[in-house]
C-alpha atoms as a PDB file:
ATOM      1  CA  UNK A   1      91.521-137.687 274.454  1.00  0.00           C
ATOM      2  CA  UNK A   2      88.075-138.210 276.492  1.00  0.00           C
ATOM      3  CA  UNK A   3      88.416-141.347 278.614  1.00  0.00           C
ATOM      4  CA  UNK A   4      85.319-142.901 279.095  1.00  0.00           C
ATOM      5  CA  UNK A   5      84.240-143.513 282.569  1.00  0.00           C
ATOM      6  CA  UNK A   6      81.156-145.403 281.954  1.00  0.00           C
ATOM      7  CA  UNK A   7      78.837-146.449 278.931  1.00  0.00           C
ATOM      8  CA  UNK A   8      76.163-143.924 279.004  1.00  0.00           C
ATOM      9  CA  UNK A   9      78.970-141.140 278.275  1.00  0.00           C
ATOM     10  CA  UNK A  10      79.842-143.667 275.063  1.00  0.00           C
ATOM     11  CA  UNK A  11      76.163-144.091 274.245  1.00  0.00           C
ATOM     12  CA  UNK A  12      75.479-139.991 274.761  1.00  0.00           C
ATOM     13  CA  UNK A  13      78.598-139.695 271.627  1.00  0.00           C
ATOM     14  CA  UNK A  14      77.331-142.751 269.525  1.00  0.00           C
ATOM     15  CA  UNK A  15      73.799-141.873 269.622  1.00  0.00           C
ATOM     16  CA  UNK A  16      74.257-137.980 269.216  1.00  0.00           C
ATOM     17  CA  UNK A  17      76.440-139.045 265.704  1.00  0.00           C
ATOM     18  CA  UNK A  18      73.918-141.174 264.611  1.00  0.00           C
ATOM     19  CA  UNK A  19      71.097-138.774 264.583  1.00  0.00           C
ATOM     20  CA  UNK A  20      73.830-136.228 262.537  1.00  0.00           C
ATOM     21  CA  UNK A  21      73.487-139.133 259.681  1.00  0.00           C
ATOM     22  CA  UNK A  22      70.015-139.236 259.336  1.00  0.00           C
ATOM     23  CA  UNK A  23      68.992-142.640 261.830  1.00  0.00           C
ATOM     24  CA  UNK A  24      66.708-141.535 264.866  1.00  0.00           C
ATOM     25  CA  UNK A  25      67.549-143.238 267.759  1.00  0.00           C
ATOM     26  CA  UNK A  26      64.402-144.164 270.318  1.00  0.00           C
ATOM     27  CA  UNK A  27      64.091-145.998 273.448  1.00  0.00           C
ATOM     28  CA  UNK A  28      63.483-149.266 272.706  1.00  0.00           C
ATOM     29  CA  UNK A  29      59.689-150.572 273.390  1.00  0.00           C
ATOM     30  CA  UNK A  30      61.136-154.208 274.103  1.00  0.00           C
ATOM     31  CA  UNK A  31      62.876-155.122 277.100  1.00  0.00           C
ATOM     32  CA  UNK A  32      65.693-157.191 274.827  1.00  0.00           C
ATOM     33  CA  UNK A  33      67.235-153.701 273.400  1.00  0.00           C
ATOM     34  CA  UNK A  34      68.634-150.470 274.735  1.00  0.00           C
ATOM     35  CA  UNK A  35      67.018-148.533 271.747  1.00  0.00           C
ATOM     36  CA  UNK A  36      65.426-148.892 268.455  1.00  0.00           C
ATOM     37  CA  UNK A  37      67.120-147.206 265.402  1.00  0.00           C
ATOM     38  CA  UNK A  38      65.008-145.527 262.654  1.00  0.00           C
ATOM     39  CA  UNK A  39      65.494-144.388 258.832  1.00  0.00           C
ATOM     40  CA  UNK A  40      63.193-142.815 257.167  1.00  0.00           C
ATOM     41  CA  UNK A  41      60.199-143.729 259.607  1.00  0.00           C
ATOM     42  CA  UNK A  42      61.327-147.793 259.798  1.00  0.00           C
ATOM     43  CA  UNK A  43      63.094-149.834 262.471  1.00  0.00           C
ATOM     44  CA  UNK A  44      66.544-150.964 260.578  1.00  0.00           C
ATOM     45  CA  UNK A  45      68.386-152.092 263.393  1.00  0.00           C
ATOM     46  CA  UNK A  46      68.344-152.815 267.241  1.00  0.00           C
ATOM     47  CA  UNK A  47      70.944-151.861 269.671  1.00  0.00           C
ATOM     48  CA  UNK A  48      71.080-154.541 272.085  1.00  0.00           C
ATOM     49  CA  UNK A  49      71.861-154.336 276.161  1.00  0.00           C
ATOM     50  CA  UNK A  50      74.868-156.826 275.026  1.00  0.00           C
ATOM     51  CA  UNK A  51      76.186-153.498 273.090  1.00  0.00           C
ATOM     52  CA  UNK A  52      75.975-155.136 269.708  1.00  0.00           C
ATOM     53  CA  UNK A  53      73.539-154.026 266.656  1.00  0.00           C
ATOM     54  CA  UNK A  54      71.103-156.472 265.389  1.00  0.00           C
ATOM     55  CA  UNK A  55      69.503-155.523 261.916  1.00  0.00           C
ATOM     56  CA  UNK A  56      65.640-155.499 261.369  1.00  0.00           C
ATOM     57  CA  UNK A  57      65.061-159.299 259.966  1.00  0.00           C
ATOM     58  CA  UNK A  58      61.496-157.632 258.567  1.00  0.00           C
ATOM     59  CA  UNK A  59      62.833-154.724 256.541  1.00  0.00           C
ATOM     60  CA  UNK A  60      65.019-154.215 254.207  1.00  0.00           C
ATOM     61  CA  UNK A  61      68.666-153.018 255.013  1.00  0.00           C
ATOM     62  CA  UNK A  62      72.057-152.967 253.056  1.00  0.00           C
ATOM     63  CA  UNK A  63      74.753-154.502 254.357  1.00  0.00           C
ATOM     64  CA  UNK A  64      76.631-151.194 253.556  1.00  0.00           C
ATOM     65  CA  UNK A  65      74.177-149.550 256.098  1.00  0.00           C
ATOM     66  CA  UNK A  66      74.344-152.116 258.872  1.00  0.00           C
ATOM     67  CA  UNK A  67      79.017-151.739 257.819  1.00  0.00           C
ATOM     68  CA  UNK A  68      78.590-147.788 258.646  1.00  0.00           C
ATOM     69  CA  UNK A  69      76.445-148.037 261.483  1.00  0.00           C
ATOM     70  CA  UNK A  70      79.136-150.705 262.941  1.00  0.00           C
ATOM     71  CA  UNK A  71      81.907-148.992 262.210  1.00  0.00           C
ATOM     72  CA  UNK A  72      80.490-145.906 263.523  1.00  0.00           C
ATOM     73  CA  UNK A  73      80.156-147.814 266.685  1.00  0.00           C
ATOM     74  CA  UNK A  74      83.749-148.635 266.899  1.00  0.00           C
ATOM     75  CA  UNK A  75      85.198-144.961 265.906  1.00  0.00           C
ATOM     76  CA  UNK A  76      83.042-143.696 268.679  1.00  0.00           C
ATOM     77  CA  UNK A  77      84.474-146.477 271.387  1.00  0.00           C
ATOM     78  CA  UNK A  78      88.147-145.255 270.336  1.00  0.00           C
ATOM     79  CA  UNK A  79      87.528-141.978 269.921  1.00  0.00           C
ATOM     80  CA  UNK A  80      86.804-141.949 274.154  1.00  0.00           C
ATOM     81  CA  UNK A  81      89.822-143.650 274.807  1.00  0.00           C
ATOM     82  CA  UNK A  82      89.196-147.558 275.388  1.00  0.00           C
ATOM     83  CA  UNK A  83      91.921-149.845 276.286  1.00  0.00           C
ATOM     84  CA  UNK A  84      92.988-150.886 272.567  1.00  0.00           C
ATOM     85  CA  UNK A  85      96.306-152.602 274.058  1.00  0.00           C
ATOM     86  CA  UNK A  86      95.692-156.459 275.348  1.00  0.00           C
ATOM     87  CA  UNK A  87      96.332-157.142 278.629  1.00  0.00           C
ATOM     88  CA  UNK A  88      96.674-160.499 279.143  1.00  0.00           C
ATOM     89  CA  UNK A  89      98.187-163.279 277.502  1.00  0.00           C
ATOM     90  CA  UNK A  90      97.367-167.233 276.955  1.00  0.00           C
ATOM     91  CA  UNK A  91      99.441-167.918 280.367  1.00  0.00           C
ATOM     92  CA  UNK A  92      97.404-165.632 282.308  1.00  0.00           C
ATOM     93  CA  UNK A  93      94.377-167.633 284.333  1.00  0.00           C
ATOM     94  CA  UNK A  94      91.112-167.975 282.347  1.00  0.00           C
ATOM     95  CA  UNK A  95      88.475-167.996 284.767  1.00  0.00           C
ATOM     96  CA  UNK A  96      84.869-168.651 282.937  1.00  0.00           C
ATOM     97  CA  UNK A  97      83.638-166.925 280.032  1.00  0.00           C
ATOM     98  CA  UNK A  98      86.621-165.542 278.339  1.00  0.00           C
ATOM     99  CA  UNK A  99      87.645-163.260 281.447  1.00  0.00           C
ATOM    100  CA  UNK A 100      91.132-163.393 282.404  1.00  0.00           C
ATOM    101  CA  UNK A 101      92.554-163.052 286.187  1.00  0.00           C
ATOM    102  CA  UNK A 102      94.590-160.278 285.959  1.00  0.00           C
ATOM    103  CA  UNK A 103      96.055-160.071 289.416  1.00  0.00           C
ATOM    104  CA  UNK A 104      94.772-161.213 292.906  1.00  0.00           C
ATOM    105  CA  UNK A 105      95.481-159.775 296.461  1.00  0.00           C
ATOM    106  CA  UNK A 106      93.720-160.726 299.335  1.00  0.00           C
ATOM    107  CA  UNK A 107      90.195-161.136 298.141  1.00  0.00           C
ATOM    108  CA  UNK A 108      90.182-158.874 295.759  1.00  0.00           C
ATOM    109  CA  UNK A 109      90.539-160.086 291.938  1.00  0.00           C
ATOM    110  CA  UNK A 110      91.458-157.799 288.780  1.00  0.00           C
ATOM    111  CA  UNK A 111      90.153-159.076 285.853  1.00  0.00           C
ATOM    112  CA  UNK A 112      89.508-158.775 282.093  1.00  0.00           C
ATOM    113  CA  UNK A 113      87.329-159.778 279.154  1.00  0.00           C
ATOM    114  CA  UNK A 114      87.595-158.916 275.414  1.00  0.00           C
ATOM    115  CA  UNK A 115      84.902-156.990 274.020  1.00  0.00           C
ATOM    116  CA  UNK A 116      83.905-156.844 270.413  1.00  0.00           C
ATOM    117  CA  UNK A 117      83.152-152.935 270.740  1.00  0.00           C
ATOM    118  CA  UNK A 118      84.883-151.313 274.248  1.00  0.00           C
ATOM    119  CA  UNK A 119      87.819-153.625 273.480  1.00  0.00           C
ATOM    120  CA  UNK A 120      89.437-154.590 276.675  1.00  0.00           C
ATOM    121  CA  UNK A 121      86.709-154.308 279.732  1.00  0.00           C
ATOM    122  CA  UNK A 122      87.921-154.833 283.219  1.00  0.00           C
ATOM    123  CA  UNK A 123      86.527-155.252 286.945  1.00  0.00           C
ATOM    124  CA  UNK A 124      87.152-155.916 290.085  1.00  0.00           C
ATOM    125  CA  UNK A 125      85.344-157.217 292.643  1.00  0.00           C
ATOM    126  CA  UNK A 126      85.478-159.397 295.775  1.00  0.00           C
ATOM    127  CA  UNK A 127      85.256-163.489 297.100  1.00  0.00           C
ATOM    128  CA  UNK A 128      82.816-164.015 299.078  1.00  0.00           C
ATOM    129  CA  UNK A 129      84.464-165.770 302.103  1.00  0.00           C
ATOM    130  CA  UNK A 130      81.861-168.584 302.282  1.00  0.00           C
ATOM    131  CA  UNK A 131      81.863-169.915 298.552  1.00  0.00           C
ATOM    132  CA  UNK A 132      84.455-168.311 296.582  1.00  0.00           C
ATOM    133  CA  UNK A 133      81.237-166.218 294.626  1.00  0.00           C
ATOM    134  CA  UNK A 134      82.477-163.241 293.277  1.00  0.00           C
ATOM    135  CA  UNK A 135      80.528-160.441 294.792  1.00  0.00           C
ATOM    136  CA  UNK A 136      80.271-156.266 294.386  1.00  0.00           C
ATOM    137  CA  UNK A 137      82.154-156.365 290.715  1.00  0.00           C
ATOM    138  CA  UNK A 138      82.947-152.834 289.235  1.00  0.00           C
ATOM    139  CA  UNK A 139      83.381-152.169 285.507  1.00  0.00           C
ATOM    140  CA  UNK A 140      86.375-149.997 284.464  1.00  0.00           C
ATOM    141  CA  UNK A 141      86.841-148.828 280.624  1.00  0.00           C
ATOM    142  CA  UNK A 142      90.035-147.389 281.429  1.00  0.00           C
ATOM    143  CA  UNK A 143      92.610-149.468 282.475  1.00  0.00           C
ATOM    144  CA  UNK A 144      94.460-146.876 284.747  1.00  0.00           C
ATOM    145  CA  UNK A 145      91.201-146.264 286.518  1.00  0.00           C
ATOM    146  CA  UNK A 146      91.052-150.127 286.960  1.00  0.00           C
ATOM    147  CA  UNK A 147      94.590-150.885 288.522  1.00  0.00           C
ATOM    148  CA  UNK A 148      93.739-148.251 291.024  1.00  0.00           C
ATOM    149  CA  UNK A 149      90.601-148.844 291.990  1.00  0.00           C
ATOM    150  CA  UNK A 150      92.374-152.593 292.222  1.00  0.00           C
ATOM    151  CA  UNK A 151      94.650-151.311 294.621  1.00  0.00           C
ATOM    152  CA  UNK A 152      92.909-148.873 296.850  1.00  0.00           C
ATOM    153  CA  UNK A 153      90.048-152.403 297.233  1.00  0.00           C
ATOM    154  CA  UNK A 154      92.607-154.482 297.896  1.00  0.00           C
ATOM    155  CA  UNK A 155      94.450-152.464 300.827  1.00  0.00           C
ATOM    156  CA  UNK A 156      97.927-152.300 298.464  1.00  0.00           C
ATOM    157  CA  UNK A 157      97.017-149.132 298.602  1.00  0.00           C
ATOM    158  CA  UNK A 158      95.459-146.719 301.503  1.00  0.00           C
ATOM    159  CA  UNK A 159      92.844-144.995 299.322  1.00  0.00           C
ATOM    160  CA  UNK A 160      92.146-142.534 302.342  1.00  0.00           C
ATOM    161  CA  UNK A 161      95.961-141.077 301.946  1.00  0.00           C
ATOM    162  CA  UNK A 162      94.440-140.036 298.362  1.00  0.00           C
ATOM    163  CA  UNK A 163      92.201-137.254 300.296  1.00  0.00           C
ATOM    164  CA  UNK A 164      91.469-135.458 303.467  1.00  0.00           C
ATOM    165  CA  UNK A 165      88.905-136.845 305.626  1.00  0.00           C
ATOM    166  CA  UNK A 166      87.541-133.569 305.436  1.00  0.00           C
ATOM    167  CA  UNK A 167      87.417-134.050 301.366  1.00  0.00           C
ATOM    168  CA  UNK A 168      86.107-137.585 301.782  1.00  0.00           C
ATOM    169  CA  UNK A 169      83.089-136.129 304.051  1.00  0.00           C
ATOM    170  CA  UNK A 170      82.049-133.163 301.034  1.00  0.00           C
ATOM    171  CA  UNK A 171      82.295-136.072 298.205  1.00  0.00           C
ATOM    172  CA  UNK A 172      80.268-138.210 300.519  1.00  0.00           C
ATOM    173  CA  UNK A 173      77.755-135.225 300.486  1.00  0.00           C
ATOM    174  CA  UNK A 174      77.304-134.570 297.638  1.00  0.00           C
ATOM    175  CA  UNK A 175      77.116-138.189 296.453  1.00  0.00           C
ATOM    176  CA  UNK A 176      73.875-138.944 298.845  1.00  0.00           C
ATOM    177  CA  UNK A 177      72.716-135.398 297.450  1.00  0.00           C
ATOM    178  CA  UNK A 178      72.957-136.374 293.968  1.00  0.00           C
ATOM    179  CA  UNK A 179      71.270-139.956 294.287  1.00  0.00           C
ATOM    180  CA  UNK A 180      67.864-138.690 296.981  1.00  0.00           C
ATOM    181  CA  UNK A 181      67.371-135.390 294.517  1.00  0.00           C
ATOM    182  CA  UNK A 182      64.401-135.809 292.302  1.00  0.00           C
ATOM    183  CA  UNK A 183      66.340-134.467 289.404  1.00  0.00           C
ATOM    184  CA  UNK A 184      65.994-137.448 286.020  1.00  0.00           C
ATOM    185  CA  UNK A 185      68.984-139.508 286.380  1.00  0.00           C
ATOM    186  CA  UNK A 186      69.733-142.871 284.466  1.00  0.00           C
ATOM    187  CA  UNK A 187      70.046-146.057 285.750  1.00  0.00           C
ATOM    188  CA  UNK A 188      74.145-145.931 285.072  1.00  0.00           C
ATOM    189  CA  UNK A 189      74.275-142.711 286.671  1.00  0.00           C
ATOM    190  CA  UNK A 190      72.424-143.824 289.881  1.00  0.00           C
ATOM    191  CA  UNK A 191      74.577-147.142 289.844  1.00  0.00           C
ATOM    192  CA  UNK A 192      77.835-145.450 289.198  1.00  0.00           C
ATOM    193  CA  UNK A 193      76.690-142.830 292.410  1.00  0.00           C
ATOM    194  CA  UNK A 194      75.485-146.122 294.971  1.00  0.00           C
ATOM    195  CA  UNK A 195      79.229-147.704 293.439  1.00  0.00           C
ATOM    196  CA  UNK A 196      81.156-144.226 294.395  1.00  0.00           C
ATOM    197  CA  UNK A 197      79.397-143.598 297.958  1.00  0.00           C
ATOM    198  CA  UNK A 198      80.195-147.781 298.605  1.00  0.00           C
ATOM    199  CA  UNK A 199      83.644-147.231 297.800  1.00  0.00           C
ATOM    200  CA  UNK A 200      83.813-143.933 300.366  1.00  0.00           C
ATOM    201  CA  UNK A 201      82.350-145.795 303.067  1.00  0.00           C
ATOM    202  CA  UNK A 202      84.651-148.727 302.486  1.00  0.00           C
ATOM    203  CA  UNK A 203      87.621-146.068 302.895  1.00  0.00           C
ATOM    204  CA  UNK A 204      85.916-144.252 306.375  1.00  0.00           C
ATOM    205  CA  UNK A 205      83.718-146.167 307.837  1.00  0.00           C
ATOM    206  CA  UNK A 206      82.450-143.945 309.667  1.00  0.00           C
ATOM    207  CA  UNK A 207      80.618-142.108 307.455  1.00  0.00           C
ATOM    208  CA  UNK A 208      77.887-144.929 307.491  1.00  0.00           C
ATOM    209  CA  UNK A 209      76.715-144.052 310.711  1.00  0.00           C
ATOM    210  CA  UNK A 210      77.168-140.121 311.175  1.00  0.00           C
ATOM    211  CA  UNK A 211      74.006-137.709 310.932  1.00  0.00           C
ATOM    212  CA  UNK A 212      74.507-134.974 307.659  1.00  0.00           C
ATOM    213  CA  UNK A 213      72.060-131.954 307.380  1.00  0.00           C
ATOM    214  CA  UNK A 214      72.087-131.309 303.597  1.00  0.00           C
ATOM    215  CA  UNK A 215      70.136-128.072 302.149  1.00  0.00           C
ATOM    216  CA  UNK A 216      68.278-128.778 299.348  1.00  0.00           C
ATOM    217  CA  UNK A 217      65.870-125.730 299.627  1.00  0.00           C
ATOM    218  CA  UNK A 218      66.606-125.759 295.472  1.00  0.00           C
ATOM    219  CA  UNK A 219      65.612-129.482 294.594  1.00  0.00           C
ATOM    220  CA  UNK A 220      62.369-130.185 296.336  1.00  0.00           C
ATOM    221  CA  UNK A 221      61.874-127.875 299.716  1.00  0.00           C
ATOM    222  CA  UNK A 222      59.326-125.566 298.375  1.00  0.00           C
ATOM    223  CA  UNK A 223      55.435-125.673 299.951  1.00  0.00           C
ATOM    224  CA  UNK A 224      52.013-124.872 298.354  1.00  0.00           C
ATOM    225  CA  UNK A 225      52.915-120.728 298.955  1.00  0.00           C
ATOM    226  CA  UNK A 226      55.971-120.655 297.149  1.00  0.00           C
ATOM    227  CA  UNK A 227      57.994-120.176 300.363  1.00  0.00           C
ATOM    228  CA  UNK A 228      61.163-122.944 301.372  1.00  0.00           C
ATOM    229  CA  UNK A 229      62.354-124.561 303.640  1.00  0.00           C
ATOM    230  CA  UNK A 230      65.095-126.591 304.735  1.00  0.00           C
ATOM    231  CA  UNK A 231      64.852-130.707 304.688  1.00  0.00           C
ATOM    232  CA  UNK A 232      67.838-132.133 307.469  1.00  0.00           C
ATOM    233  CA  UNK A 233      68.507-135.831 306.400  1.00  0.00           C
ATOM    234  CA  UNK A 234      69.794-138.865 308.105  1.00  0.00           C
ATOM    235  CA  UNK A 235      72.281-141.275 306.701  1.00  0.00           C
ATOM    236  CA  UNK A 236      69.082-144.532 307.653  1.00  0.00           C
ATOM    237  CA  UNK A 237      67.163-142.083 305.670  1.00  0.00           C
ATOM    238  CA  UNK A 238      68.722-142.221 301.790  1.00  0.00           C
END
């Protein structure tokens, strides 16, 4: 089974299966929705940044439409492996907005809300030390992924024992590669990439400060003649 790591990979499966049934999916024009669904030329539905679907109030749609479109939804969300199992119960600490307090360590929280589509969504993040605010969450759809990123953030676990510094340096790399390159990205792709080269410079610090010389003759080196060269990089640079 696929787990899902983040929701463009669910939105990549929902979206590709409903174009095999016959509804076009577009980028939506208003700021409200992710994307506009279309049948036969018309707008039926909406699929909202909340990741629910919202029928056309101006058209004409059967409810057994808007029932397969939903429960298309959901086979899609399980079908990548979200947390079906609840973790929490009524004597676990309700902080605000139906998220639960799954564990706490230092000043790092682990925490989970119920979600009418992914299920179970947890996160993590920090207090700030001044107010209590909670500050630099992360969003897990898998809740292995979640206890461990819990525990490497939280020092009960010494994430750098996980890899070589030598390993941690090449990630690092690549990861300031990936989000300078001119190549399309999405928004959850360059957030997921700024989370993931965070997270590496929480675990070696020094790789915040240190000069890299990156190659990237390939991506965007090339003058007016065709010829290439190669583009050194700083760390204040990116």
């Amino acid at each position: 089974m696929i787990r899902t790591k983040s929701k463009s990979e669910f939105y990549k499966s929902f979206f590709a299966a409903l174009s095999q049934q016959g509804i076009e999916v577009r980028r939506s024009t208003s700021a409200d929705y992710l994307a506009d669904l279309y049948l036969k030329g018309q707008i039926i539905a909406f699929y909202t940044r909340m990741d629910s679907i919202e029928r056309n109030p101006f058209v004409t749609v059967p409810d057994r439409l808007m029932s397969s479109i939903s429960d298309l939804a959901r086979k899609t969300a399980l079908q990548l492996g979200v947390c079906t199992e609840k973790p929490y119960t009524d004597k676990d600490e309700k902080i605000t907005n139906g998220v639960y307090k799954l564990s706490e360590y230092g000043d790092v929280i682990l925490a989970c809300k119920h979600h009418p589509l992914f299920e179970y969504v947890f996160s993590t993040y920090r207090l700030a030390p001044e107010n209590g605010i909670p500050v630099q969450r992360q969003y897990f759809y898998d809740r292995n992924e979640a206890m461990e990123n819990f525990a490497v953030r939280s020092g009960l676990v010494d994430g750098k024992k996980l890899f070589s510094e030598n390993e941690l340096i090449l990630i690092h790399d690549e990861m300031v590669k990936f989000l300078i390159s001119p190549n399309d990205k999405t928004m959850d792709q360059f957030e997921q990439v700024q989370i993931l080269i965070d997270r590496l410079e929480e675990l070696l610090p020094e790789l915040k400060d240190r000069e890299i010389q990156l190659n990237y003759e390939q991506e965007f080196s090339h003058d007016f003649d065709g010829n290439s060269e190669t583009l050194e990089i700083t760390e204040e640079g990116r």
